[in-house]
N, C-alpha and C. Protein backbone atom coordinates (compact mmCIF):
# COMPACT_ATOMS: atom_id res chain seq x y z
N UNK A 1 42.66 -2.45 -5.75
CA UNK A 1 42.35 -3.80 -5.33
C UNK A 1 41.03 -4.22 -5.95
N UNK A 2 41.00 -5.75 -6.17
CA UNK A 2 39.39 -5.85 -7.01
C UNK A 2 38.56 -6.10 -5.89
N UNK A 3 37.33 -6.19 -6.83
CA UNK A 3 36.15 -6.70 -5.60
C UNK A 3 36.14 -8.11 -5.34
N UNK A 4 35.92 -7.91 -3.69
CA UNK A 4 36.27 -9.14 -3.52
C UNK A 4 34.60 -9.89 -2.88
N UNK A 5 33.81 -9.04 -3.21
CA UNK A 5 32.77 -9.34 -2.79
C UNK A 5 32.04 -11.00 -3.76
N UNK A 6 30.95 -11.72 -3.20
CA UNK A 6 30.86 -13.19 -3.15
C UNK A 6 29.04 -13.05 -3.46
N UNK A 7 28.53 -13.70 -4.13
CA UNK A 7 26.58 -13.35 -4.70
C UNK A 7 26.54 -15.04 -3.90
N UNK A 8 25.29 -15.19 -3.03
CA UNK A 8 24.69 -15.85 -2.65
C UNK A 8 23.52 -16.20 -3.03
N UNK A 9 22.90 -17.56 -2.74
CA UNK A 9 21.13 -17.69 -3.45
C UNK A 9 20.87 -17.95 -1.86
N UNK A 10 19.87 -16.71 -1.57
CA UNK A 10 18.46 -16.65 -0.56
C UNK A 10 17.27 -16.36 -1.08
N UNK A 11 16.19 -17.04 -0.45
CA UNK A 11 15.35 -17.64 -0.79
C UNK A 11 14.60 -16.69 -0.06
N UNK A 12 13.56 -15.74 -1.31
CA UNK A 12 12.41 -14.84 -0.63
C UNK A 12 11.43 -15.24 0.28
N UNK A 13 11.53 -14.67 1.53
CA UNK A 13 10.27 -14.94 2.24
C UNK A 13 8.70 -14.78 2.05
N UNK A 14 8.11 -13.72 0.99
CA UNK A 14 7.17 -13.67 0.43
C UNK A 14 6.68 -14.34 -0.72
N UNK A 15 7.33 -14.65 -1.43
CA UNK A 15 7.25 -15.14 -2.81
C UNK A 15 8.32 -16.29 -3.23
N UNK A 16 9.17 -16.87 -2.09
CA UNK A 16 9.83 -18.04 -2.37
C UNK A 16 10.77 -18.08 -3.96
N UNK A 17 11.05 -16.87 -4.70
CA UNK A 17 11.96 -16.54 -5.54
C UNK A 17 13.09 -16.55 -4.99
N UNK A 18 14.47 -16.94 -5.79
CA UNK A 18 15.57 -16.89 -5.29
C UNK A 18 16.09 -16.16 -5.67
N UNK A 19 16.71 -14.98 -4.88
CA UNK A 19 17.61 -13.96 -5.17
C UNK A 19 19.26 -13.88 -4.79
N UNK A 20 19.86 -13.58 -5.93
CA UNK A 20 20.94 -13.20 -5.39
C UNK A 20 21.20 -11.93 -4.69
N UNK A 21 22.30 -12.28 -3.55
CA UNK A 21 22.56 -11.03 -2.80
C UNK A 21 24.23 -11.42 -2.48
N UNK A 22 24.52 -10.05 -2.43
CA UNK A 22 26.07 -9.94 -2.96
C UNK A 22 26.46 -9.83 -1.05
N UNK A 23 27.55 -10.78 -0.71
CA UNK A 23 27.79 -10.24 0.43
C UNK A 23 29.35 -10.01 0.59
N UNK A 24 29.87 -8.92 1.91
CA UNK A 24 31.13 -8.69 1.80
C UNK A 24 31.98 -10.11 2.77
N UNK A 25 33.09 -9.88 2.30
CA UNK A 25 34.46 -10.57 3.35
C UNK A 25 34.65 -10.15 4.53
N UNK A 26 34.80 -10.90 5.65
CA UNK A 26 34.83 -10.28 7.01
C UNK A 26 36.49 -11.64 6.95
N UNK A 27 37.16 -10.67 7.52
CA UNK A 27 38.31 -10.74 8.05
C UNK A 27 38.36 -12.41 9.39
N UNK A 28 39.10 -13.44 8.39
CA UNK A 28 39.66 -14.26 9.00
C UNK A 28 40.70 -15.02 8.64
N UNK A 29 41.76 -15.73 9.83
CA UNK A 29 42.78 -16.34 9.80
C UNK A 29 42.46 -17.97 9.14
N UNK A 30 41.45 -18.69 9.63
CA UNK A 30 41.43 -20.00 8.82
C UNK A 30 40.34 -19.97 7.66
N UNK A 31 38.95 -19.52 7.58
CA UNK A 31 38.05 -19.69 6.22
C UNK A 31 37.37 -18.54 5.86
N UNK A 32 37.54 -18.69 5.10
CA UNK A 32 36.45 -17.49 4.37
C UNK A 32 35.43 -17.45 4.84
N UNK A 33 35.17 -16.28 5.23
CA UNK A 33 34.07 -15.95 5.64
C UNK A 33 33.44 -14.52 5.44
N UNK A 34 32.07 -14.62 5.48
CA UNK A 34 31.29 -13.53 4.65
C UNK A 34 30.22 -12.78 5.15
N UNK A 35 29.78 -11.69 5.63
CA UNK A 35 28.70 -11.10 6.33
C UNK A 35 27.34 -10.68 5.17
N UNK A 36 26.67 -11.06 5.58
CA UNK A 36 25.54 -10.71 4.99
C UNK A 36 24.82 -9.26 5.66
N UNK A 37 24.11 -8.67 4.48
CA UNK A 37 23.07 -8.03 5.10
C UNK A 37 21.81 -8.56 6.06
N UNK A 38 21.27 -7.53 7.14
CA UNK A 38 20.11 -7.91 7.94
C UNK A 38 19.22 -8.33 6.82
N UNK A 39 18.74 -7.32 5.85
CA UNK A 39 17.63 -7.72 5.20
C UNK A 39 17.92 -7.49 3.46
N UNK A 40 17.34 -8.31 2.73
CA UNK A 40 17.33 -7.73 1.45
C UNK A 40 15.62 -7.93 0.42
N UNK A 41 16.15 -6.92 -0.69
CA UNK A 41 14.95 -7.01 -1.29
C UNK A 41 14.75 -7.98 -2.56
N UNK A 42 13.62 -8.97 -2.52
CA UNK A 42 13.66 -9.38 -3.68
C UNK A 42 13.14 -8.79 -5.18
N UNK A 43 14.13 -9.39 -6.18
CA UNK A 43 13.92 -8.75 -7.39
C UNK A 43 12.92 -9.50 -8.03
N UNK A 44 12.08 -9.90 -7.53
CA UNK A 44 10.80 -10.71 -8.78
C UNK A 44 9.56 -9.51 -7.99
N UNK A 45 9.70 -9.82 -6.42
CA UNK A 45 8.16 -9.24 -5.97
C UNK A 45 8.01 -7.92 -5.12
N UNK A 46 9.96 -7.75 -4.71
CA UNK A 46 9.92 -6.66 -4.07
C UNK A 46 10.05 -6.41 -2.85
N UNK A 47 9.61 -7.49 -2.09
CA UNK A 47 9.34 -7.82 -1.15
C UNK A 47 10.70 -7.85 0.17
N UNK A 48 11.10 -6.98 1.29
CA UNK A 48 12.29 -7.16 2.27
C UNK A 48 12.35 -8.78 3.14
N UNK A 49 13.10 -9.53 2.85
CA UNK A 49 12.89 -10.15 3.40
C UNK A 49 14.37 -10.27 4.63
N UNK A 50 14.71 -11.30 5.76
CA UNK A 50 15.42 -11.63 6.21
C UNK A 50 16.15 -11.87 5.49
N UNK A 51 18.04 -12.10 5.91
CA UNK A 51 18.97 -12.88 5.72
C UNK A 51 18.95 -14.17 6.29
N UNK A 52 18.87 -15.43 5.77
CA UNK A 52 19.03 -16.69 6.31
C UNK A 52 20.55 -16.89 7.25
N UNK A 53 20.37 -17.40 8.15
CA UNK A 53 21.89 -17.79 8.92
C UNK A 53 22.37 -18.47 7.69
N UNK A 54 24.14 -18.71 8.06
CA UNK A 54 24.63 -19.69 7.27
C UNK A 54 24.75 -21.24 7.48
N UNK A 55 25.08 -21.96 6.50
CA UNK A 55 25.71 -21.44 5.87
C UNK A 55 25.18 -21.64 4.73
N UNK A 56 25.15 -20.69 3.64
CA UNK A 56 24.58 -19.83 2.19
C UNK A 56 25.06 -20.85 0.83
N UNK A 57 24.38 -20.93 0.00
CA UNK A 57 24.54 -21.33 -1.24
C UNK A 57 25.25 -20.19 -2.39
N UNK A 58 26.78 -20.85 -2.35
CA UNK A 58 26.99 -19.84 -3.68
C UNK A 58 26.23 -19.42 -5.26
N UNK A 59 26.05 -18.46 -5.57
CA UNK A 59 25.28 -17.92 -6.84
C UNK A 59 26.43 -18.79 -7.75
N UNK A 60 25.20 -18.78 -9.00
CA UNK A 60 26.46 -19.43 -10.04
C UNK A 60 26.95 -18.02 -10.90
């Protein structure tokens, strides 16, 4: 089966860089829907920040 995983743009809490973060499919009958991680790290400063609630901006 492929990946069915989905890249989001969240917005670092330290350094206001936008990172993509890949999140999985959570199981539903009417929309897609997608779980994020609690926290991720950004790739410019490093920095853990929160997951924003949704709803998320798709990565291009």
């Amino acid at each position: 089966m492929g990946d069915c995983r989905v890249d989001f743009v969240f917005v670092c809490g330290w350094c206001g860089e936008e990172c993509a973060v890949w999140c999985e499919p959570v199981m539903s009958w009417w929309t897609q829907k997608y779980q994020a991680p609690d926290t991720f790290t950004c790739w410019f400063c490093g920095g853990e920040s929160t997951s924003p609630a949704p709803p998320w901006t798709p990565a291009d």
